[in-house]
Protein backbone atom coordinates (compact mmCIF):
# COMPACT_ATOMS: atom_id res chain seq x y z
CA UNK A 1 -48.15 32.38 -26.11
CA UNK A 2 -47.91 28.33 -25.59
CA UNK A 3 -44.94 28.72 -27.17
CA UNK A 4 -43.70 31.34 -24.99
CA UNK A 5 -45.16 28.93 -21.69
CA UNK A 6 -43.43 25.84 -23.13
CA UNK A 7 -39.70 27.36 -23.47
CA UNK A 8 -40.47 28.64 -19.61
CA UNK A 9 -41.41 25.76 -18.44
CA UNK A 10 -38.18 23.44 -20.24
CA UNK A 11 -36.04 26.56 -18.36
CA UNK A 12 -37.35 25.96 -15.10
CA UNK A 13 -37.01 21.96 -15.43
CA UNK A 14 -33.54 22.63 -16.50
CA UNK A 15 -32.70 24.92 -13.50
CA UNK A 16 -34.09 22.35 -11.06
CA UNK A 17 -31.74 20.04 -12.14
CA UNK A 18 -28.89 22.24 -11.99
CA UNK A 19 -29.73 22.42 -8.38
CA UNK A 20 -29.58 18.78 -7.77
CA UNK A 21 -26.40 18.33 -9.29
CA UNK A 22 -25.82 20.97 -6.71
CA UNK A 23 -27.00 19.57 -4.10
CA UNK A 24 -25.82 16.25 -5.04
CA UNK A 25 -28.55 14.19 -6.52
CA UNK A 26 -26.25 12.76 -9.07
CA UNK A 27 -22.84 11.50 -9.11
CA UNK A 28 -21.21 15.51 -9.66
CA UNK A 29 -21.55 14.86 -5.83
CA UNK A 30 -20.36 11.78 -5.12
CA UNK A 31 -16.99 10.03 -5.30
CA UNK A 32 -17.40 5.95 -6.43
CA UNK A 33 -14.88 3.17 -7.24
CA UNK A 34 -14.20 -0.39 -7.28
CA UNK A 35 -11.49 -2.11 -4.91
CA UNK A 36 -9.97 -5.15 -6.64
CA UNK A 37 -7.35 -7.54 -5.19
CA UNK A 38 -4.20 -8.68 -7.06
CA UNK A 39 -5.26 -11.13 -9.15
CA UNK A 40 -8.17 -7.98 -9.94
CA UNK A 41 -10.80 -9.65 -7.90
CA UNK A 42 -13.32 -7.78 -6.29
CA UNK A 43 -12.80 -6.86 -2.09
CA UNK A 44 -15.64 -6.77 -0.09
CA UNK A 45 -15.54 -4.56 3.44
CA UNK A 46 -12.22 -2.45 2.02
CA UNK A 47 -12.44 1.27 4.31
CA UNK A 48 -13.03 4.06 1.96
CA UNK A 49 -12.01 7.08 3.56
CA UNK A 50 -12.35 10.51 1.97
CA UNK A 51 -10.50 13.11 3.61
CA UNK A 52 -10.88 17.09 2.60
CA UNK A 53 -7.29 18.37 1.80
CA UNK A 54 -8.08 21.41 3.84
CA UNK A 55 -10.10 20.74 6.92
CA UNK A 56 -8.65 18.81 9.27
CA UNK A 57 -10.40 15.50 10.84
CA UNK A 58 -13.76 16.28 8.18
CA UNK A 59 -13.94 13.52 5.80
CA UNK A 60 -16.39 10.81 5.84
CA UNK A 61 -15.42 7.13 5.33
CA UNK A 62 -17.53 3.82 3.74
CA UNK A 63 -16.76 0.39 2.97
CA UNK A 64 -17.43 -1.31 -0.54
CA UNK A 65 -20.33 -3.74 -1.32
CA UNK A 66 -19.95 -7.68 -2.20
CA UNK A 67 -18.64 -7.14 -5.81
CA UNK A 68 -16.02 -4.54 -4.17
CA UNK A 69 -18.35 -1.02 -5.33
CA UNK A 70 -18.33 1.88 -3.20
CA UNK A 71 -20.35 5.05 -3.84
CA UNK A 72 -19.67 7.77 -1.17
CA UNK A 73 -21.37 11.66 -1.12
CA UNK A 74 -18.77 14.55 -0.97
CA UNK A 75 -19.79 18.19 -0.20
CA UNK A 76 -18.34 21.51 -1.72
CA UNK A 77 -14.63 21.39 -1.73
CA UNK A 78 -11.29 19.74 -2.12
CA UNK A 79 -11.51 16.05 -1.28
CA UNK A 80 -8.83 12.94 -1.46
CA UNK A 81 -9.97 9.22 -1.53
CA UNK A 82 -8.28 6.83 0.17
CA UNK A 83 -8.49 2.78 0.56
CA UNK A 84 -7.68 0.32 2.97
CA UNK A 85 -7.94 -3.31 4.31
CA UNK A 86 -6.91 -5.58 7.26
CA UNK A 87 -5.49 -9.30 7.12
CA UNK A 88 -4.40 -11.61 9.27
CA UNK A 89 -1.34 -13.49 7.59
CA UNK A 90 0.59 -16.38 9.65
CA UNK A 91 -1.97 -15.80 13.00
CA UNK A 92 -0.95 -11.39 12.60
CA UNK A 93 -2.67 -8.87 12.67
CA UNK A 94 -1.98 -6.52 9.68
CA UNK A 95 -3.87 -3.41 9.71
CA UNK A 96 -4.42 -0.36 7.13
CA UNK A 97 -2.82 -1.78 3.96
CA UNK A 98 -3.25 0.45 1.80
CA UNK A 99 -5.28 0.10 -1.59
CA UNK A 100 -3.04 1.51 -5.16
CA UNK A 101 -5.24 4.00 -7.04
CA UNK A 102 -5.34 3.81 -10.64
CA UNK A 103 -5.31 7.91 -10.80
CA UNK A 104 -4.05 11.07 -8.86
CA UNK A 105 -7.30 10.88 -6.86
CA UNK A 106 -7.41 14.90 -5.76
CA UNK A 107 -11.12 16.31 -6.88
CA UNK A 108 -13.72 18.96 -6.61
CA UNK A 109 -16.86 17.68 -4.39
CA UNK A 110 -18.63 19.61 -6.97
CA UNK A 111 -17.33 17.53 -9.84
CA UNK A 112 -17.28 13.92 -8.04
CA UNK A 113 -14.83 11.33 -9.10
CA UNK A 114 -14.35 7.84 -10.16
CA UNK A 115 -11.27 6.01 -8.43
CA UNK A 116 -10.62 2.74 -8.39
CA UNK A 117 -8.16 0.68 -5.94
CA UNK A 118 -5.94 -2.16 -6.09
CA UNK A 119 -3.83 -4.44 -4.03
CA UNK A 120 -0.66 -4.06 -4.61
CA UNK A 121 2.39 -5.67 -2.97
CA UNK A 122 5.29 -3.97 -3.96
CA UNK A 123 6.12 -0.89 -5.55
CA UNK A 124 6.31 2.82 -4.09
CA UNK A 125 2.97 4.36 -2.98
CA UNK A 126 2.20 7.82 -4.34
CA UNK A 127 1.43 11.25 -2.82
CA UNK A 128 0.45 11.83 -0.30
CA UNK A 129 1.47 8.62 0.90
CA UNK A 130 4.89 7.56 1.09
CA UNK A 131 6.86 4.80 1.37
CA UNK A 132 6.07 1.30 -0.04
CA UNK A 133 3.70 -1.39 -0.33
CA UNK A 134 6.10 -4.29 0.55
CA UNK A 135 7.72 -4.62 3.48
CA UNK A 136 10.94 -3.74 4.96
CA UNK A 137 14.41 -5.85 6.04
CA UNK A 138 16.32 -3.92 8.01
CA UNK A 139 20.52 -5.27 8.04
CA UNK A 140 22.81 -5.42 10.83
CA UNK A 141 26.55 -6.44 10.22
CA UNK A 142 27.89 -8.14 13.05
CA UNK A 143 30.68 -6.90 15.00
CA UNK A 144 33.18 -9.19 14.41
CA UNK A 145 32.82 -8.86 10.89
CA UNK A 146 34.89 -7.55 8.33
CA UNK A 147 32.26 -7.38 5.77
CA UNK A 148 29.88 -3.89 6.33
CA UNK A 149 28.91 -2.73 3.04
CA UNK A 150 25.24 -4.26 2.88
CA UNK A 151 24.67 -2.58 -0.09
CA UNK A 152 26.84 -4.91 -1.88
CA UNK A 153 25.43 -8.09 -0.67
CA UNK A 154 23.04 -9.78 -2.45
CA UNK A 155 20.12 -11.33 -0.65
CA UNK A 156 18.17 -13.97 -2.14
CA UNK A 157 14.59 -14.23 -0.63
CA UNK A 158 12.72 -17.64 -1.37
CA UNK A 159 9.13 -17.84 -0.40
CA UNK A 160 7.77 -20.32 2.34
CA UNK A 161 4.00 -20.44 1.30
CA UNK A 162 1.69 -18.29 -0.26
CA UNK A 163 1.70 -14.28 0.73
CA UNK A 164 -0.35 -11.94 2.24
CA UNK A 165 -2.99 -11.90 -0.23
CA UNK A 166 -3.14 -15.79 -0.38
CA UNK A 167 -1.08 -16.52 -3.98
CA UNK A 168 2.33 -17.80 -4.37
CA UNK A 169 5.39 -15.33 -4.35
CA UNK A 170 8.25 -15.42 -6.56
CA UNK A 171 12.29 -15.47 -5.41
CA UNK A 172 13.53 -11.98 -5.25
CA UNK A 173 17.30 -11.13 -5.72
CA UNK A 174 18.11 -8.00 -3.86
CA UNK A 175 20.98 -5.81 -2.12
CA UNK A 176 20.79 -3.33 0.42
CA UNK A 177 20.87 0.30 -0.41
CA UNK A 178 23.16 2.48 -0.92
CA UNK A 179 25.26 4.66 1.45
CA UNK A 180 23.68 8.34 2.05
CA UNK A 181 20.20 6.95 0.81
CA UNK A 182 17.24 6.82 2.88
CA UNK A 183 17.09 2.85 2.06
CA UNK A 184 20.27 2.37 3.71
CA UNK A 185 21.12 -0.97 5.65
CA UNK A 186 17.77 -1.85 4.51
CA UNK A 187 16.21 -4.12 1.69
CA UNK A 188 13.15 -1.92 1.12
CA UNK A 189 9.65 -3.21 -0.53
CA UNK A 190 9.67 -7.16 -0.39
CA UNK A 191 6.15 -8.19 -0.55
CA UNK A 192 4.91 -9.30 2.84
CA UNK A 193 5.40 -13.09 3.39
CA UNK A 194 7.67 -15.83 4.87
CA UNK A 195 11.20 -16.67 3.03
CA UNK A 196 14.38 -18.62 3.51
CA UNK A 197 16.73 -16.10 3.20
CA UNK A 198 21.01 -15.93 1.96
CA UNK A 199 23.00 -13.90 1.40
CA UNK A 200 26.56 -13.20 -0.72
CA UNK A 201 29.08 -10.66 -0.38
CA UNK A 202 29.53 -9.98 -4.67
CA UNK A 203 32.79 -8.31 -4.40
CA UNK A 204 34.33 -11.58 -2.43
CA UNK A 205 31.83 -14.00 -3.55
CA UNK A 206 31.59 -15.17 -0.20
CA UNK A 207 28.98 -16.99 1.24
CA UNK A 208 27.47 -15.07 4.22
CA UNK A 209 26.05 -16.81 7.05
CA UNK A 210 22.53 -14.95 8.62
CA UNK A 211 20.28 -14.93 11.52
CA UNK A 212 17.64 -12.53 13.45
CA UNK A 213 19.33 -9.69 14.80
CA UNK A 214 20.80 -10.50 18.02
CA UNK A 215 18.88 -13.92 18.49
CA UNK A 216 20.21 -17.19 18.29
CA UNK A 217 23.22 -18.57 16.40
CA UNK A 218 24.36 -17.93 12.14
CA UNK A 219 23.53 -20.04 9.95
CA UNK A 220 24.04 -20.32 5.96
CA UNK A 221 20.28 -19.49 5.66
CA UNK A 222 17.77 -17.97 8.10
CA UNK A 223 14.15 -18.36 7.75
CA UNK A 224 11.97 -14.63 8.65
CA UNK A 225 8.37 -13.43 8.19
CA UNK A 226 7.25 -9.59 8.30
CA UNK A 227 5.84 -8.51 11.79
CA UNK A 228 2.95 -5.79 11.73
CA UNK A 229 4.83 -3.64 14.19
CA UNK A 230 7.94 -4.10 15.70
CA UNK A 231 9.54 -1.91 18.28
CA UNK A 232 11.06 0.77 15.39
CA UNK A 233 9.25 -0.17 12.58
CA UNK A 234 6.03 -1.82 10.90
CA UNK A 235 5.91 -4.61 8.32
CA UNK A 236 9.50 -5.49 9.15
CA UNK A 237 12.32 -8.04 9.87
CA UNK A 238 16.21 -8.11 11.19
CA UNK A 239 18.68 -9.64 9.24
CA UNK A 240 22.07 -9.78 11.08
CA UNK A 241 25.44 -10.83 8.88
CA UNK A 242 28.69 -12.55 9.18
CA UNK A 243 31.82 -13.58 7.23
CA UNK A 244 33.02 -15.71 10.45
């Protein structure tokens, strides 16, 4: 018979847990994470947002703790997690930079999930989101040039300064993109900072000569930092071109 009570009793304390999990007592309930920078440091204050996949406008968001930890509770359903920060680089605002996860970060509330963010300054972000990290240059040939094909000049982009998460950059080497691409007359995903730009037209070798789009006179080099928003794009800059 005390047998009979025990196994009873070691059924019901089993159920009861069950029901937290359930409920979401433990971490089958709760999505959690660390937010690192790019050098893998910890972020303090990053948003967390977790958004259901189904439901519009029903998520919840957070914000991580001093060592960059964030531990959020998720009901029943299908949940993404998403992270985010805000600098100010060169006196600008930049808002909603958005954190790299370090899995496809779709889960059950039931379940829970670990994810884990980091910086990152380049490199294509992945679904849902799209587009890139870096910024963009956007390339305008002038119109008393003979040279149009951007996507075989070569842009060299030296750094002025540390970037926008406070280390040093490296030169980049870079053409436009091609014709019938979606990166066309642009130099897509240069990690946001300021740079001494030139630029040479390979199939001539030719020298170009540069400056802001519409502003001011060419010159062999042209210096340009990213604006947060600009009046067609965000996290963007105009590079006009000229073989005269």
């Amino acid at each position: 018979m005390k047998q009979l009570l025990l196994t009873a009793l070691l059924f019901a304390v089993a159920c009861d847990k069950a029901d937290i999990d359930i409920i979401g007592g433990t971490d089958k309930n709760y999505v959690k994470g660390k937010v690192t920078d790019t050098k893998g440091n910890p972020i303090s204050g990053a948003r967390i947002i977790v958004d259901n996949t189904i439901y519009y406008n029903s998520g919840t968001t957070g914000t991580t703790d001093a060592n960059g930890n964030y531990k959020i509770p998720v009901g029943i359903g299908s949940w993404r997690v998403y992270a985010e920060i805000d600098r100010i680089f060169n006196g600008k605002s930049f808002k909603k930079l958005e954190m790299h996860p370090d899995k496809d970060n779709a889960f059950a509330g039931a379940d829970g999930a670990t994810v884990n963010f980091q910086w990152k300054l380049e490199g294509e972000k992945p679904a849902p989101l799209v587009g890139f990290y870096g910024g963009t240059a956007y390339l305008y040939a002038d119109s008393e040039s003979e040279i149009y094909d951007s996507q075989n000049i070569e842009f060299t982009f030296t750094p002025m300064g540390n970037l926008i998460d406070g280390n040093p950059g490296q030169v980049i080497k870079r053409k436009g993109g091609q014709p019938n691409s979606g990166a066309y007359s642009q130099v897509p995903d240069i990690p946001i900072g300021k740079y001494t730009i030139t630029a040479k037209h390979i199939p001539t070798g030719n020298a170009l000569k540069l400056r802001t789009a519409y502003e001011g006179d060419y010159t062999s080099s042209m210096v340009a930092e990213f604006e947060p928003e600009f009046n067609f794009c965000s996290r963007c800059f105009t590079i006009q071109f000229t073989d005269r």
